[in-house]
N, C-alpha and C. Protein backbone atom coordinates (compact mmCIF):
# COMPACT_ATOMS: atom_id res chain seq x y z
N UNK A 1 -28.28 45.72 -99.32
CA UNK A 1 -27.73 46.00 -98.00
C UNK A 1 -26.29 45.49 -97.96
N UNK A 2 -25.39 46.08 -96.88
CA UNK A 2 -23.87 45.61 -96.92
C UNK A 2 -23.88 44.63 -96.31
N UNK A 3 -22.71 43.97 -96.82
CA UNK A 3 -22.45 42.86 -95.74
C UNK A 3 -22.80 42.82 -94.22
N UNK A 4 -21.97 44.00 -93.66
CA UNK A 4 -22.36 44.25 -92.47
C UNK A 4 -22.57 45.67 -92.12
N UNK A 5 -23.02 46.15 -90.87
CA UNK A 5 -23.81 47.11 -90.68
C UNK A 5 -22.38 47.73 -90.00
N UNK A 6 -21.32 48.89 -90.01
CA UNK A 6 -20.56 49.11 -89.97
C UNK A 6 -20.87 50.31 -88.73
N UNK A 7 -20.14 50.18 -87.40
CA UNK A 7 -20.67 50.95 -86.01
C UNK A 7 -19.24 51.51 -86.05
N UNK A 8 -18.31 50.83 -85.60
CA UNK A 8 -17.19 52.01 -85.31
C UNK A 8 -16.10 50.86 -85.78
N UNK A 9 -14.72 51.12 -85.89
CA UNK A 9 -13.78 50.71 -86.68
C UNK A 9 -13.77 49.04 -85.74
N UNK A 10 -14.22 49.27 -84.52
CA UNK A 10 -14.09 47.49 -83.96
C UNK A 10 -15.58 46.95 -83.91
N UNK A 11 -16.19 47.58 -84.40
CA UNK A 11 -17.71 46.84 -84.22
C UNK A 11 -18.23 47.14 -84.94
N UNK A 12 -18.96 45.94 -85.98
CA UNK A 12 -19.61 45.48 -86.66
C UNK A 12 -20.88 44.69 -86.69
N UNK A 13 -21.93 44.67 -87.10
CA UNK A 13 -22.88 43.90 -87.17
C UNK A 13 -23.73 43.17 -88.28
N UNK A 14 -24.04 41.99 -87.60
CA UNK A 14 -24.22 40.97 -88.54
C UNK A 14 -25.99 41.19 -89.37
N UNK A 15 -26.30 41.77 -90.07
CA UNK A 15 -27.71 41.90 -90.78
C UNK A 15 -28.88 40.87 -90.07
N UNK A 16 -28.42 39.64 -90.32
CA UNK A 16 -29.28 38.81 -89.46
C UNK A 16 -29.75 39.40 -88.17
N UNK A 17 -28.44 39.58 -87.30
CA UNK A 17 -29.14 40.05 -86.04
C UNK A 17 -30.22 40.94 -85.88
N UNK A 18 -30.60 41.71 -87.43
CA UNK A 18 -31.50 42.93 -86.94
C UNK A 18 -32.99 42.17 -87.21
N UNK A 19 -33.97 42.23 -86.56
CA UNK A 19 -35.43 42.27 -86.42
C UNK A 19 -36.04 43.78 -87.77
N UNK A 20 -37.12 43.22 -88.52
CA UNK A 20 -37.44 44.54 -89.22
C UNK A 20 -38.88 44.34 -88.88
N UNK A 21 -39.67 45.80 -88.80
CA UNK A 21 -41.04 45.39 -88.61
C UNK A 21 -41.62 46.74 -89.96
N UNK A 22 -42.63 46.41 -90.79
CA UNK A 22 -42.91 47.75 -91.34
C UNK A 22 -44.18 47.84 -90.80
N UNK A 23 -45.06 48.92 -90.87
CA UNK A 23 -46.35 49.25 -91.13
C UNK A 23 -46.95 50.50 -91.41
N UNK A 24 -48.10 50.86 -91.83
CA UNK A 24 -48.26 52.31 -91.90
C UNK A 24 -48.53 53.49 -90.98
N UNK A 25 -47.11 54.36 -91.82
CA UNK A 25 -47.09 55.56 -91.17
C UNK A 25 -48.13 56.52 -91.14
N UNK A 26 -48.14 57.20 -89.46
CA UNK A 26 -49.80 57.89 -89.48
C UNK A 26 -49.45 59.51 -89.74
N UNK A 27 -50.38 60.02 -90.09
CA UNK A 27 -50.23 61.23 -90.80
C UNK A 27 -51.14 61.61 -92.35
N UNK A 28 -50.64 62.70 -92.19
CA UNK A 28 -51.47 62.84 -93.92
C UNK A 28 -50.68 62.23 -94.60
N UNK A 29 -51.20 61.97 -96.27
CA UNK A 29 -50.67 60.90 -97.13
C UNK A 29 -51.55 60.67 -98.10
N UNK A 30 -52.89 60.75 -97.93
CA UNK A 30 -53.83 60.49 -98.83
C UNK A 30 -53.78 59.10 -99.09
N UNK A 31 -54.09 58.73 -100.56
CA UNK A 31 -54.46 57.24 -100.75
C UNK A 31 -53.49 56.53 -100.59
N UNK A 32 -52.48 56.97 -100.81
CA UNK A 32 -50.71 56.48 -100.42
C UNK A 32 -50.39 55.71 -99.08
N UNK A 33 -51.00 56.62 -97.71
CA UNK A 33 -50.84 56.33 -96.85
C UNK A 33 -52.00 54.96 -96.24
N UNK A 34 -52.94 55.31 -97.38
CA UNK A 34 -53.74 53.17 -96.57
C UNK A 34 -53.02 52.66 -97.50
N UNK A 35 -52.32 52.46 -98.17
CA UNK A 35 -51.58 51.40 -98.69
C UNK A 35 -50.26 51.14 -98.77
N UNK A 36 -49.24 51.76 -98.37
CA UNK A 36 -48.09 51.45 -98.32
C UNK A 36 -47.68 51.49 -97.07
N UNK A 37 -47.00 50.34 -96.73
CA UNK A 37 -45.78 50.38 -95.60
C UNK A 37 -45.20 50.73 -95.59
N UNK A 38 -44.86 52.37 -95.37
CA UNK A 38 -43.24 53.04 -95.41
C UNK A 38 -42.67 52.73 -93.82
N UNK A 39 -43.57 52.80 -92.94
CA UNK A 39 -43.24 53.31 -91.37
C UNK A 39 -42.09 52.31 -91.41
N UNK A 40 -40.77 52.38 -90.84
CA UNK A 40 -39.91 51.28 -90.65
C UNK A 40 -39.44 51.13 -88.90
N UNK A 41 -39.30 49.73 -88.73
CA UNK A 41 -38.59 49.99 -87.17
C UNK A 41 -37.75 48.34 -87.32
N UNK A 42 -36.90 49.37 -86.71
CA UNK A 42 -35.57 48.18 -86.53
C UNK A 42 -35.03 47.54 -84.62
N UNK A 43 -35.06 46.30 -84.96
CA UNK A 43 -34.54 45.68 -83.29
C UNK A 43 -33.19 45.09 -83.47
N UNK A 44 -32.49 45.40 -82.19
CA UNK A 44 -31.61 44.72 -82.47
C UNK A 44 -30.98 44.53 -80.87
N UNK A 45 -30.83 42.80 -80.54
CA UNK A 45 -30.92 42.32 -79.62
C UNK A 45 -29.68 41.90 -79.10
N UNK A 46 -29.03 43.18 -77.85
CA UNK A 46 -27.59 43.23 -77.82
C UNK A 46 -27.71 41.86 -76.84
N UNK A 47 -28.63 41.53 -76.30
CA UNK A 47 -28.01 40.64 -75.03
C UNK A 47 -27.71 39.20 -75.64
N UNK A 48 -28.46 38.87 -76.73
CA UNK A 48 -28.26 37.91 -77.89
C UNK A 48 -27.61 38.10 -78.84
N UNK A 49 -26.53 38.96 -79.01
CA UNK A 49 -25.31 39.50 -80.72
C UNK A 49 -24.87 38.35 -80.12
N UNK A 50 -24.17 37.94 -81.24
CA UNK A 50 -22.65 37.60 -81.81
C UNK A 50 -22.11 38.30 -82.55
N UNK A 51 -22.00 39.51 -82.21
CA UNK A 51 -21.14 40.24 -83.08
C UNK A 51 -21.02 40.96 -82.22
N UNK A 52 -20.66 41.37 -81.08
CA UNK A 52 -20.30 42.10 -80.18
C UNK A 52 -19.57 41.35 -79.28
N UNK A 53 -18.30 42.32 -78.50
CA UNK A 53 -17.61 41.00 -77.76
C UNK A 53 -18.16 41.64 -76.76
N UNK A 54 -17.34 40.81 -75.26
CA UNK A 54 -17.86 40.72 -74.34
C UNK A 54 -18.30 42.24 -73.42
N UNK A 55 -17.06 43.34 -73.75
CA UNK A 55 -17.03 44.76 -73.31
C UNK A 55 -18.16 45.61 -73.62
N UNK A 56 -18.21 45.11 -75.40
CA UNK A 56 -19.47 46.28 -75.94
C UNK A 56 -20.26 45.52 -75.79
N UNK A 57 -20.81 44.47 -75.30
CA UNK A 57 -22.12 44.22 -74.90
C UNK A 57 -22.47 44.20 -73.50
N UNK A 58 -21.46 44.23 -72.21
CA UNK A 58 -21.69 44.67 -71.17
C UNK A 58 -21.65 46.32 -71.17
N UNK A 59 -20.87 47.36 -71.92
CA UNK A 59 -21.35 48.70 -72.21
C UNK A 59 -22.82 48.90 -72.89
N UNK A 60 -23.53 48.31 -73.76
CA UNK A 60 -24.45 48.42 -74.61
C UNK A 60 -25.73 48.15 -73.46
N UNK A 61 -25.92 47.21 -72.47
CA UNK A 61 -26.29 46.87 -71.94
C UNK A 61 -27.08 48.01 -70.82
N UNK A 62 -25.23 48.30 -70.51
CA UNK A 62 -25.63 49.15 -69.47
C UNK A 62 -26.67 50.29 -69.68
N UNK A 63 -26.01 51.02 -71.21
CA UNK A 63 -26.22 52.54 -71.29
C UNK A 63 -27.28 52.37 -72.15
N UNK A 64 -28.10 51.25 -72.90
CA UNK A 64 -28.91 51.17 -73.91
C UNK A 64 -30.30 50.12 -73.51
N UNK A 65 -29.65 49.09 -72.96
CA UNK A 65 -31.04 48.46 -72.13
C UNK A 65 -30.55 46.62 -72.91
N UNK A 66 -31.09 45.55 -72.70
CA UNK A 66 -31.15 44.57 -73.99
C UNK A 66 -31.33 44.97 -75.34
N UNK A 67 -32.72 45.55 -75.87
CA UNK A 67 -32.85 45.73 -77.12
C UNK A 67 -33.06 47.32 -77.43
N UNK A 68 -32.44 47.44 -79.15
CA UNK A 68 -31.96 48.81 -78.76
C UNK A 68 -33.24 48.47 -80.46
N UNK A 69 -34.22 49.62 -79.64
CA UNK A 69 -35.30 49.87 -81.04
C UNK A 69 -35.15 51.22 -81.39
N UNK A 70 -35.18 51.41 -83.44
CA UNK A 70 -35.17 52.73 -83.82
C UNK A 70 -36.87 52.65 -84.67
N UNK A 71 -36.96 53.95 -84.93
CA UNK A 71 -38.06 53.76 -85.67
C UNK A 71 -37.94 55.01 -86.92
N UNK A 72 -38.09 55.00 -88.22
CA UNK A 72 -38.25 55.80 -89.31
C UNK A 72 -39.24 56.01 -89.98
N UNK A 73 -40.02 56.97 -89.79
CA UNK A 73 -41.37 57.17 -90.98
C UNK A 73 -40.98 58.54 -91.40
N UNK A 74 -39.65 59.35 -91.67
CA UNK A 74 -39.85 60.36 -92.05
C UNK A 74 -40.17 60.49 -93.15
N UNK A 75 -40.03 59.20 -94.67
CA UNK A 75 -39.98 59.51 -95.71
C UNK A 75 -41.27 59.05 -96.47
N UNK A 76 -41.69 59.00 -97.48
CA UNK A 76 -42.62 58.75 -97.77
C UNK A 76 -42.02 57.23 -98.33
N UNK A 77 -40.71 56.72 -98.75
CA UNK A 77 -40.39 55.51 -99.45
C UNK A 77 -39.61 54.90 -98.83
N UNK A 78 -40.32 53.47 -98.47
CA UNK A 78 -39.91 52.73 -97.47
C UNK A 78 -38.30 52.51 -97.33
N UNK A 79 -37.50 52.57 -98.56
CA UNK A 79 -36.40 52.24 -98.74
C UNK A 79 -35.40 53.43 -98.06
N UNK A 80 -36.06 54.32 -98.17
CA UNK A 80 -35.38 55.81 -97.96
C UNK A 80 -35.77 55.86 -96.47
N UNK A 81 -36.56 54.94 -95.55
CA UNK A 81 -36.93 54.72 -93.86
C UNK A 81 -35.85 53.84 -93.79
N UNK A 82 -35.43 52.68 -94.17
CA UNK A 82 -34.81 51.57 -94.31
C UNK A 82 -33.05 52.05 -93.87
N UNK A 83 -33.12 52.83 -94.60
CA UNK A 83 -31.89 53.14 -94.71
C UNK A 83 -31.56 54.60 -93.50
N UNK A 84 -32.55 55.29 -93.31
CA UNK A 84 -32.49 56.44 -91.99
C UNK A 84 -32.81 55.63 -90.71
N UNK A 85 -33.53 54.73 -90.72
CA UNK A 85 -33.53 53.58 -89.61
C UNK A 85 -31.78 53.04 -89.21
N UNK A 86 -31.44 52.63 -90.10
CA UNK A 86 -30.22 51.70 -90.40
C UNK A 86 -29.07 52.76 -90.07
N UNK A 87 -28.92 54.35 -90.01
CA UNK A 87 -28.17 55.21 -89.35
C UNK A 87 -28.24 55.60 -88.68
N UNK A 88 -29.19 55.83 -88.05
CA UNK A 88 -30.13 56.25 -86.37
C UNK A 88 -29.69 54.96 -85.72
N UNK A 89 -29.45 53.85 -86.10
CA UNK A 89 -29.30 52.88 -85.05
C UNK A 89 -27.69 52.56 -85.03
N UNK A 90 -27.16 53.07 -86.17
CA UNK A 90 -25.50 52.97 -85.67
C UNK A 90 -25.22 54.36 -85.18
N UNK A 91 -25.79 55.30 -85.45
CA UNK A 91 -25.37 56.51 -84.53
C UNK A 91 -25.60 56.09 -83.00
N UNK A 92 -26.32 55.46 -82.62
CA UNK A 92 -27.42 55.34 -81.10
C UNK A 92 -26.04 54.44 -80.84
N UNK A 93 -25.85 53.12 -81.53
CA UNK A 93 -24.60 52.45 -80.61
C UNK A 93 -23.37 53.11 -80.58
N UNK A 94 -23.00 53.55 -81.93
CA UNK A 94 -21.66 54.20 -81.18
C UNK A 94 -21.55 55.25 -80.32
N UNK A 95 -22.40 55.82 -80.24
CA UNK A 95 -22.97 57.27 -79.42
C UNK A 95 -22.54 56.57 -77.92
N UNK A 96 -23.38 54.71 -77.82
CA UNK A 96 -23.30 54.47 -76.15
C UNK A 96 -21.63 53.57 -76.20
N UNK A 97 -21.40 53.13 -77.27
CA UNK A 97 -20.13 52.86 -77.37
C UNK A 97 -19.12 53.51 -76.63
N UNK A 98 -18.91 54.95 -77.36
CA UNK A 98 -18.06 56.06 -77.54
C UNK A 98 -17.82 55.73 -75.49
N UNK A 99 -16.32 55.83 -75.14
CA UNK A 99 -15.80 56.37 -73.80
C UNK A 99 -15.13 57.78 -73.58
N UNK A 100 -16.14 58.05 -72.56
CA UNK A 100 -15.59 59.48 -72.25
C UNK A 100 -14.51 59.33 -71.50
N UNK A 101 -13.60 60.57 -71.75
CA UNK A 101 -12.31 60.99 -71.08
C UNK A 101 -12.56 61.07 -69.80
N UNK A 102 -12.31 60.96 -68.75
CA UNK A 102 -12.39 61.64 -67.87
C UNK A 102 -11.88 63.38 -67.56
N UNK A 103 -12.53 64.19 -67.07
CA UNK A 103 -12.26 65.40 -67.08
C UNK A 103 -11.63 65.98 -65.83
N UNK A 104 -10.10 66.30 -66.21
CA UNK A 104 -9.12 66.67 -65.16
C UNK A 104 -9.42 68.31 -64.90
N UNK A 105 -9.14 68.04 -63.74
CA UNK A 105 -9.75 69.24 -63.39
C UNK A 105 -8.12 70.44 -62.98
N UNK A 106 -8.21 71.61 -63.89
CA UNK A 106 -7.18 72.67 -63.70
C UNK A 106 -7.54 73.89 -63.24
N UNK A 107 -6.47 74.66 -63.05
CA UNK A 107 -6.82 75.67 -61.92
C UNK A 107 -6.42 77.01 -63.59
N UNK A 108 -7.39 78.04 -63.61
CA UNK A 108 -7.13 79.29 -64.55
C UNK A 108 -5.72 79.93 -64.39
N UNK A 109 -5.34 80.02 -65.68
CA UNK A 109 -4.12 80.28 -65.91
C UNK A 109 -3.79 82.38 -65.24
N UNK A 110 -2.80 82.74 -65.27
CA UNK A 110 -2.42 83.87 -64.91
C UNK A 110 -3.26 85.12 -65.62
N UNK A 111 -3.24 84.70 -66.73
CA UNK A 111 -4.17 85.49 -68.26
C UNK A 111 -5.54 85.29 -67.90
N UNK A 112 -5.95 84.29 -67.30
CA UNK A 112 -7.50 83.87 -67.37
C UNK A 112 -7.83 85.16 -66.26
N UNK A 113 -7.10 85.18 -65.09
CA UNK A 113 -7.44 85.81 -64.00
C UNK A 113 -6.85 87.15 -64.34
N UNK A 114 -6.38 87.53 -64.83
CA UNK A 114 -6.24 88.50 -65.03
C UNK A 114 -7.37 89.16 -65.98
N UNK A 115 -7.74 88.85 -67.06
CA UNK A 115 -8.88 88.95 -67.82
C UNK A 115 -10.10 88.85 -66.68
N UNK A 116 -10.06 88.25 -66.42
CA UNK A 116 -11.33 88.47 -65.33
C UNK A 116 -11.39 89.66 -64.69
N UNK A 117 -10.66 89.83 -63.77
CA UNK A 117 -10.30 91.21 -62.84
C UNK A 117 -10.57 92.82 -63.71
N UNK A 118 -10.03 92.36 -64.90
CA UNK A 118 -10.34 93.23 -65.82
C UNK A 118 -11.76 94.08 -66.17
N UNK A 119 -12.48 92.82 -66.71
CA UNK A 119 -13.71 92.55 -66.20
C UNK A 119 -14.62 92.91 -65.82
N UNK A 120 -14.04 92.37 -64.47
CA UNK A 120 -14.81 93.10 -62.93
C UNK A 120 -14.93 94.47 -62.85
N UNK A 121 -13.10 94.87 -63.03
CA UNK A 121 -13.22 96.79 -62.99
C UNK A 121 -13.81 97.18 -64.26
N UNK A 122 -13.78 96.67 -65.35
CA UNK A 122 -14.61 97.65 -66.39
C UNK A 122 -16.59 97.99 -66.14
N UNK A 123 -16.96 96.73 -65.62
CA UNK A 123 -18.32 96.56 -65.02
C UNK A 123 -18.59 97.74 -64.02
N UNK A 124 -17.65 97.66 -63.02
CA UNK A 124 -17.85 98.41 -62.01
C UNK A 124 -17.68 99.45 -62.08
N UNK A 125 -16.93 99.92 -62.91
CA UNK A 125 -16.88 101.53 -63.61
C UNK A 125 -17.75 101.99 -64.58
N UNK A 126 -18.60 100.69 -65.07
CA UNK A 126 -19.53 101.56 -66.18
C UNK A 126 -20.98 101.53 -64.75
N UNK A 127 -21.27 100.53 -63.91
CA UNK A 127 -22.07 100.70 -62.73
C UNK A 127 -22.09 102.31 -62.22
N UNK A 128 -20.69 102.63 -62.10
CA UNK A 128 -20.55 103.73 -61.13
C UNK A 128 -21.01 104.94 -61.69
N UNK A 129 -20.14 105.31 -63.05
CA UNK A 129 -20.98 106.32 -64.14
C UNK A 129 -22.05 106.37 -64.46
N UNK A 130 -23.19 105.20 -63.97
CA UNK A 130 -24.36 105.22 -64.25
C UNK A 130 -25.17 105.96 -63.11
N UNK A 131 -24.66 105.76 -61.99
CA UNK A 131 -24.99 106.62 -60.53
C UNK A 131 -25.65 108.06 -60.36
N UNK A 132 -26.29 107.89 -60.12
CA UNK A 132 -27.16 109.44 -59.53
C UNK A 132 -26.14 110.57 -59.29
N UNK A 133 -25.54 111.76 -59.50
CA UNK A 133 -25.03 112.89 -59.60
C UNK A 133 -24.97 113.24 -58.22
N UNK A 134 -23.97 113.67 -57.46
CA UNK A 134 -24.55 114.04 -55.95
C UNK A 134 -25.10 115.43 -55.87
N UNK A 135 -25.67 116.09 -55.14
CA UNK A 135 -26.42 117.37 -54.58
C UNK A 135 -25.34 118.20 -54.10
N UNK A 136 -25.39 119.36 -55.15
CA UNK A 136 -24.31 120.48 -54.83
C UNK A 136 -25.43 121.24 -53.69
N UNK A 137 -24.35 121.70 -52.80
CA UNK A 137 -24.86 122.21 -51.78
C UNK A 137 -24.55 124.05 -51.31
């Protein structure tokens, strides 16, 4: 395992901090599956890091809860859970990390509305050609 568990270019985490639990994954498996621990699940206890400063753990908090649990049994080898555990859980923080932009709000350009209108009359002209024939009289 790395030194540290690498989240986004300012946050890092310390291995210690993570909790590991294994046990067996349910499913088919045959004799494999009563005996090996592949299932993996990882904890990791933002309200207790030291490795988070004060921002990303009042963000982490908010958008993730105290403890942020992943769980991996896709593979059949524990090492190969270990490690899809261990990216599922830095995707999940930087995911609540990540700050959205705020979204400014603009008005459609000259082209936009014009394309539209366009649009509108091509619709309404293929509507109209579709119309019942009137009664020659």
């Amino acid at each position: 395992m790395a030194d540290r568990l690498q989240i986004t270019r300012s946050c890092a985490i310390d291995p210690a901090e993570l909790e590991w639990r294994f046990s067996r994954a349910g499913g088919p498996g045959g004799q494999h599956a009563n005996t090996a621990d592949t299932r993996v699940e990882v904890r990791f206890d933002v309200a207790r890091s030291r490795s988070l400063g004060p921002r990303q753990r009042a963000r982490l908090l908010e958008r993730l809860g105290p403890v942020v649990r992943v769980v991996a049994s896709d593979e059949r080898s524990q090492a190969r859970n270990r490690a899809l555990a261990l990216e599922r859980l830095a995707e999940r923080i930087a995911g609540a990390l990540r700050i959205e932009r705020p979204r400014r709000p603009t008005r459609p350009g000259a082209a936009a509305r014009r394309a539209r209108l366009d649009a509108k009359r091509r619709r309404g002209e293929l509507k109209r050609r579709r119309a019942r024939p009137e009664p020659d009289d």
